[in-house]
N, C-alpha and C. Protein backbone atom coordinates (compact mmCIF):
# COMPACT_ATOMS: atom_id res chain seq x y z
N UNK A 1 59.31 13.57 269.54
CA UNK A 1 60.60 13.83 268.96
C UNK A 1 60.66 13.20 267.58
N UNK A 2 61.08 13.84 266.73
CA UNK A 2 61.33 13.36 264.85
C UNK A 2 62.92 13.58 264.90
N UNK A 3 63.35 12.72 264.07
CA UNK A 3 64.80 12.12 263.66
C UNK A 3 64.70 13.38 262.02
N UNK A 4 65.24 14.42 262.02
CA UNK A 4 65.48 15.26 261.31
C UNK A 4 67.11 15.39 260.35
N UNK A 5 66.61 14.92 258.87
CA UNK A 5 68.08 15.18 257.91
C UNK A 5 68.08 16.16 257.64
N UNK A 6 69.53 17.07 258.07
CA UNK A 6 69.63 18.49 256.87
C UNK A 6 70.83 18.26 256.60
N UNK A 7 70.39 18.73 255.03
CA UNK A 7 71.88 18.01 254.09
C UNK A 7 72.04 19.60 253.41
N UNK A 8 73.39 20.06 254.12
CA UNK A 8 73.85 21.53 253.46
C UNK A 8 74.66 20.49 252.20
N UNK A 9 74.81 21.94 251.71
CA UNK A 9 74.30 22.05 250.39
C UNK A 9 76.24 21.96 249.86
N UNK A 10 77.25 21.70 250.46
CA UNK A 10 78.42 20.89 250.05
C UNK A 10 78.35 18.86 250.36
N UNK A 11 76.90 18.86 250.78
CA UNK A 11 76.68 17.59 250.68
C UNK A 11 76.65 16.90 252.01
N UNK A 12 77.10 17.67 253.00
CA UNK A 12 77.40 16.97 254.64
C UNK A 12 76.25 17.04 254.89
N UNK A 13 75.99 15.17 255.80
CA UNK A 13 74.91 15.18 256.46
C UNK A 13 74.55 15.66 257.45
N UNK A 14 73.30 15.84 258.20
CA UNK A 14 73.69 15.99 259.53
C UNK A 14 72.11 15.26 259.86
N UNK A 15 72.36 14.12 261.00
CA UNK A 15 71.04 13.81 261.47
C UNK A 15 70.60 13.85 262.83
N UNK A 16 69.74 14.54 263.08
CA UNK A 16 69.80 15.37 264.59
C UNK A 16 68.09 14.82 264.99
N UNK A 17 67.73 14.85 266.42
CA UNK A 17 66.46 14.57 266.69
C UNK A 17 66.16 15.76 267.40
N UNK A 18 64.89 16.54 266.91
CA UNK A 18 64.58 17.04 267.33
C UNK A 18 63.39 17.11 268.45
N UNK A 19 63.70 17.61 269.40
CA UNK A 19 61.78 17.48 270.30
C UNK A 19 60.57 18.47 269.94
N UNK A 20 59.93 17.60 269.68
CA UNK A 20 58.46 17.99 269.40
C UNK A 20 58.44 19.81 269.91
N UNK A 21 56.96 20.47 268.87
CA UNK A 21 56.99 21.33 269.47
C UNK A 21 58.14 22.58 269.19
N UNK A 22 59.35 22.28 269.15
CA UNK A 22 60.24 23.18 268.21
C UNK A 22 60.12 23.71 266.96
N UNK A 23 60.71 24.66 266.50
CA UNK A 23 60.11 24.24 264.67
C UNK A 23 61.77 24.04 264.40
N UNK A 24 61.62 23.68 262.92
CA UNK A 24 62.84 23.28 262.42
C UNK A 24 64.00 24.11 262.48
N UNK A 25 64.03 25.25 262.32
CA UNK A 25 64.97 26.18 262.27
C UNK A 25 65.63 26.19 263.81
N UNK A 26 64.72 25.85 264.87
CA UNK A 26 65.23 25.61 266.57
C UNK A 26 66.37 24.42 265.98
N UNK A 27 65.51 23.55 266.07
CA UNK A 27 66.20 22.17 265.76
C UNK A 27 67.75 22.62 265.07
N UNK A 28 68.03 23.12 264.09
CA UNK A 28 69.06 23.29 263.40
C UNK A 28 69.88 24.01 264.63
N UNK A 29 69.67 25.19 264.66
CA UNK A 29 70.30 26.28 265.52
C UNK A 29 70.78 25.62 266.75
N UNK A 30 69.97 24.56 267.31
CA UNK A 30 70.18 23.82 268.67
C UNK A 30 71.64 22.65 268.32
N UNK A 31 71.33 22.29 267.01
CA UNK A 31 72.54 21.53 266.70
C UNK A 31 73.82 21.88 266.11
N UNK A 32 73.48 22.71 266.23
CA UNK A 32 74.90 23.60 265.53
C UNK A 32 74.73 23.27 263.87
N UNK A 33 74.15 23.56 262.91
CA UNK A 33 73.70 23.48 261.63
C UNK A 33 74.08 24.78 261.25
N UNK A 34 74.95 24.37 260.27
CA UNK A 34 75.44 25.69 259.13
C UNK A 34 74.44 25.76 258.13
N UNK A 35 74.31 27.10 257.92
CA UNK A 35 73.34 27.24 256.75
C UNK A 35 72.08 27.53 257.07
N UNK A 36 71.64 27.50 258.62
CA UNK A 36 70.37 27.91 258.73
C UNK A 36 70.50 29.31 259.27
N UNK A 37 70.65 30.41 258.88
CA UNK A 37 71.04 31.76 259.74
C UNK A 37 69.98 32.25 260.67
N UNK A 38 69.07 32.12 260.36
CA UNK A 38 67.60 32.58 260.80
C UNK A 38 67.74 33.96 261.50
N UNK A 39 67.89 35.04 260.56
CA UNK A 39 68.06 36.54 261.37
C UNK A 39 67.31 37.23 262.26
N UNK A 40 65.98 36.62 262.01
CA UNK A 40 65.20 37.15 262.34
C UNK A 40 64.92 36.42 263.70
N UNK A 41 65.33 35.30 264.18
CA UNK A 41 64.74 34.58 265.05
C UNK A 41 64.04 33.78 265.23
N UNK A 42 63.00 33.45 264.29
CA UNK A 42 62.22 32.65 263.95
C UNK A 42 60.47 33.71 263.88
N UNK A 43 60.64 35.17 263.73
CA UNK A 43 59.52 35.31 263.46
C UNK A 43 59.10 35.65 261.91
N UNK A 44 59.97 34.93 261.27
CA UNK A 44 58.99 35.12 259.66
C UNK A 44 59.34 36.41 259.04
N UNK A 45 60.35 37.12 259.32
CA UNK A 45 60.41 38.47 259.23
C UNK A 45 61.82 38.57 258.46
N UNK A 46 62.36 37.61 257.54
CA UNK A 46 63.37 37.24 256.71
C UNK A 46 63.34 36.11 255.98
N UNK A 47 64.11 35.38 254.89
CA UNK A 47 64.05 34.37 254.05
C UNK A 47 65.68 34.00 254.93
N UNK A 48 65.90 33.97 255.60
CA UNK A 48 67.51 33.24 256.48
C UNK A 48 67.36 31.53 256.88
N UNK A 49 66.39 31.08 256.63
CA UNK A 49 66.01 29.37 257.17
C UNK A 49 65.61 29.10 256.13
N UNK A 50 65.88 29.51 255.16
CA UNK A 50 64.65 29.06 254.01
C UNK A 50 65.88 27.36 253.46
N UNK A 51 65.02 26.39 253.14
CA UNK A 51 65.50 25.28 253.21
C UNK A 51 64.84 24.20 251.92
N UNK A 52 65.10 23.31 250.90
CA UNK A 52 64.18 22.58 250.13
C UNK A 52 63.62 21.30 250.71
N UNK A 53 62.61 21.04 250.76
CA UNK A 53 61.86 20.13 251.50
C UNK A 53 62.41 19.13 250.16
N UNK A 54 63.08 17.56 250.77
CA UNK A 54 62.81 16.33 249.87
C UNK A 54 61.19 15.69 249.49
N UNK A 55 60.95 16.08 247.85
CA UNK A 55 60.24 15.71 247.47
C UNK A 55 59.06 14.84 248.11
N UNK A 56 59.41 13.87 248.57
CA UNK A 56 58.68 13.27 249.50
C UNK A 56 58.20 13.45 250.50
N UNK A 57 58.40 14.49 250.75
CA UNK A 57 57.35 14.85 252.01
C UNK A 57 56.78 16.37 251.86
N UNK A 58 56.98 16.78 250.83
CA UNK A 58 56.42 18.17 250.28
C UNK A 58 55.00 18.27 250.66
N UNK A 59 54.01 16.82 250.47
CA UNK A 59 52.62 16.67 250.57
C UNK A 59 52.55 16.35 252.06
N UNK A 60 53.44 15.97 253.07
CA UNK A 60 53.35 15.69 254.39
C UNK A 60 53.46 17.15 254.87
N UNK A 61 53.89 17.70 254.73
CA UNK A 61 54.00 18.90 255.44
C UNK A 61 52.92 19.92 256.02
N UNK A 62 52.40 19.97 256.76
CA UNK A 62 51.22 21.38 256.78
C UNK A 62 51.84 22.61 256.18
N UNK A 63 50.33 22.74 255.81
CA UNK A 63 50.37 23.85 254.18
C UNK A 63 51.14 25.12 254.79
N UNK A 64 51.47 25.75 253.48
CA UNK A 64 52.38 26.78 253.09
C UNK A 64 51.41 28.52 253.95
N UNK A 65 51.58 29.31 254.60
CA UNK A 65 50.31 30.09 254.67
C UNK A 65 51.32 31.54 254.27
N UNK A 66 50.48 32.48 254.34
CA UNK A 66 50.44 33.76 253.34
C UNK A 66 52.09 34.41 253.93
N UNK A 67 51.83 34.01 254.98
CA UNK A 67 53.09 35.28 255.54
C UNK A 67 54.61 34.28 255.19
N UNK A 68 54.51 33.01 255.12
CA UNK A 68 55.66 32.71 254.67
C UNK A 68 55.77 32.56 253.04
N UNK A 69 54.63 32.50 252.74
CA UNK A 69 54.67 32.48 251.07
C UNK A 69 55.68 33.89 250.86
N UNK A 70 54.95 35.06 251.32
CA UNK A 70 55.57 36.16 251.03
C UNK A 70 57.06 36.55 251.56
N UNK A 71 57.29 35.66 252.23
CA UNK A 71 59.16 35.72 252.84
C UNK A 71 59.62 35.14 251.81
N UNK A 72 59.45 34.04 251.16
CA UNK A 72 59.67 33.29 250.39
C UNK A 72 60.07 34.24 248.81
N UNK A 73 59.53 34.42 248.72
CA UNK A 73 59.78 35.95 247.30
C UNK A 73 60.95 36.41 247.71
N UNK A 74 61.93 36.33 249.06
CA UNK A 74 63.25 37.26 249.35
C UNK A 74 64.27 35.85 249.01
N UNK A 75 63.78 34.67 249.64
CA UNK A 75 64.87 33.79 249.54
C UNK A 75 65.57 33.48 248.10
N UNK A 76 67.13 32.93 247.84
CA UNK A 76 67.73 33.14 246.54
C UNK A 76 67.31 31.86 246.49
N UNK A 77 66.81 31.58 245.21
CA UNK A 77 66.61 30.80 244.65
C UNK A 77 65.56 29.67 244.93
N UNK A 78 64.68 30.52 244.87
CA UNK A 78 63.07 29.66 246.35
C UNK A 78 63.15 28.49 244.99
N UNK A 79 62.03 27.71 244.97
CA UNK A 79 61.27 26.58 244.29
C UNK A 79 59.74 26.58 244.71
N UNK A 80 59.29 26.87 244.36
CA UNK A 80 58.18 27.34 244.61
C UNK A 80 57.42 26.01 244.71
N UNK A 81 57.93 24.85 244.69
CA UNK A 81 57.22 23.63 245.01
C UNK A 81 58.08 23.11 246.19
N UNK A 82 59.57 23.09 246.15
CA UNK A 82 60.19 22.66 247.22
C UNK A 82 60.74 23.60 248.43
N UNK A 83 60.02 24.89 248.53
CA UNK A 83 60.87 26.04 249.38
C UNK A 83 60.28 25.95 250.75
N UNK A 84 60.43 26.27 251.52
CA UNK A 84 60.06 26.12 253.21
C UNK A 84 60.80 27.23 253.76
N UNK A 85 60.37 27.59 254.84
CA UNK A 85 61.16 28.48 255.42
C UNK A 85 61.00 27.49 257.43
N UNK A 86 61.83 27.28 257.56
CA UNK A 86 62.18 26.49 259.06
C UNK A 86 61.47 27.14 259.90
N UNK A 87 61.47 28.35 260.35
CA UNK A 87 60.43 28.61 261.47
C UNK A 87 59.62 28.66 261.85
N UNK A 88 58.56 27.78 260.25
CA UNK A 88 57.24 28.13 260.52
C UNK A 88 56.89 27.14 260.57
N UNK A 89 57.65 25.86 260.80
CA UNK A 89 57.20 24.10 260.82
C UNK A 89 57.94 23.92 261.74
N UNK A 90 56.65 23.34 263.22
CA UNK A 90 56.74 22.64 264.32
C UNK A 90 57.08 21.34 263.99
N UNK A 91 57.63 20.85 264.98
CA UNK A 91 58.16 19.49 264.71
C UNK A 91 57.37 18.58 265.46
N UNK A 92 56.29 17.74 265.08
CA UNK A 92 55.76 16.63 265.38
C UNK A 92 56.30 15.44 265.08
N UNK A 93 55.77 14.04 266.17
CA UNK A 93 56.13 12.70 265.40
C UNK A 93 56.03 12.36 264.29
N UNK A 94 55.17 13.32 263.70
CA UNK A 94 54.60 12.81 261.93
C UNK A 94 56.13 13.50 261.46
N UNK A 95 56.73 14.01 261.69
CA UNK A 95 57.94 14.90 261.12
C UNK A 95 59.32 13.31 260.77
N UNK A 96 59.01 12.82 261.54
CA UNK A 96 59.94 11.47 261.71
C UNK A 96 60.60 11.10 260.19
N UNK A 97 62.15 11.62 259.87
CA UNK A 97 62.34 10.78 259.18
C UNK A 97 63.01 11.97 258.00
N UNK A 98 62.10 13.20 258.11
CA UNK A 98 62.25 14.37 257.31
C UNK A 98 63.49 14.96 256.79
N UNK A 99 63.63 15.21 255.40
CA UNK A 99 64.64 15.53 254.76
C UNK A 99 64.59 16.60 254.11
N UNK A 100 65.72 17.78 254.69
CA UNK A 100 65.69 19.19 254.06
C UNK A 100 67.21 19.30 253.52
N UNK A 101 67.12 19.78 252.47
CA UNK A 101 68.32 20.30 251.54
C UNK A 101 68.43 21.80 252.12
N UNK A 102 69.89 22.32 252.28
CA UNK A 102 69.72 23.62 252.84
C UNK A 102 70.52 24.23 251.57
N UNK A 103 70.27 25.45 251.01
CA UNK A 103 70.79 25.77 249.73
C UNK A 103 72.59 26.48 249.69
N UNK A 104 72.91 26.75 249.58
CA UNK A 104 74.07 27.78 249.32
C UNK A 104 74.29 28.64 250.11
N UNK A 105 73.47 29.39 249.80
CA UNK A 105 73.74 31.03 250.48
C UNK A 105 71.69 30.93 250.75
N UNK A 106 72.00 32.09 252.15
CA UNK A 106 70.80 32.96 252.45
C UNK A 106 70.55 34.01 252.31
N UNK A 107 69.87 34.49 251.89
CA UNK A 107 69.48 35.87 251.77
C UNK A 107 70.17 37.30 252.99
């Protein structure tokens, strides 16, 4: 289980633990988190979770792979250094601590 921050984007915190094994976008949806829509469900098949990873753990993260790179091109206003999309990051103990900015609006 990782102790997960998502800070929508009028500034409210929210700090929720998630269990292992979920990916982030569960985690949100399980806690009642505004801002994560995830239309698709979690199969990669929309930019609706797309979320900014805090700087600091941009390099913790397991890497970015092709099929979310390319969801990523739909989300408003990706960052192409800080963009993530939630369903495609399981939540491990290494996750402990993790801080996502959720943007405005979703696609």
């Amino acid at each position: 289980m990782a102790t997960i921050t998502y800070i929508k984007h009028d500034g409210t915190i929210n700090v929720v633990d998630v269990a292992n094994g979920l990916t982030l976008m569960e985690g949100a949806r399980n806690n009642d988190i505004d801002g994560i829509v995830a239309d698709c469900g979690g199969a990669c098949a929309c930019s609706t979770c797309h979320v900014y990873v805090h700087i600091d753990w941009i390099e913790r993260l397991p890497a970015i792979e092709g099929m979310e790179r390319d969801m990523l091109e739909f989300a408003l206003d990706a960052d192409p250094k800080k963009s993530r999309l939630t369903c495609q990051i399981k939540v491990t103990d290494a996750l402990e601590g993790l801080v996502l900015q959720i943007p405005a609006e979703q696609m």
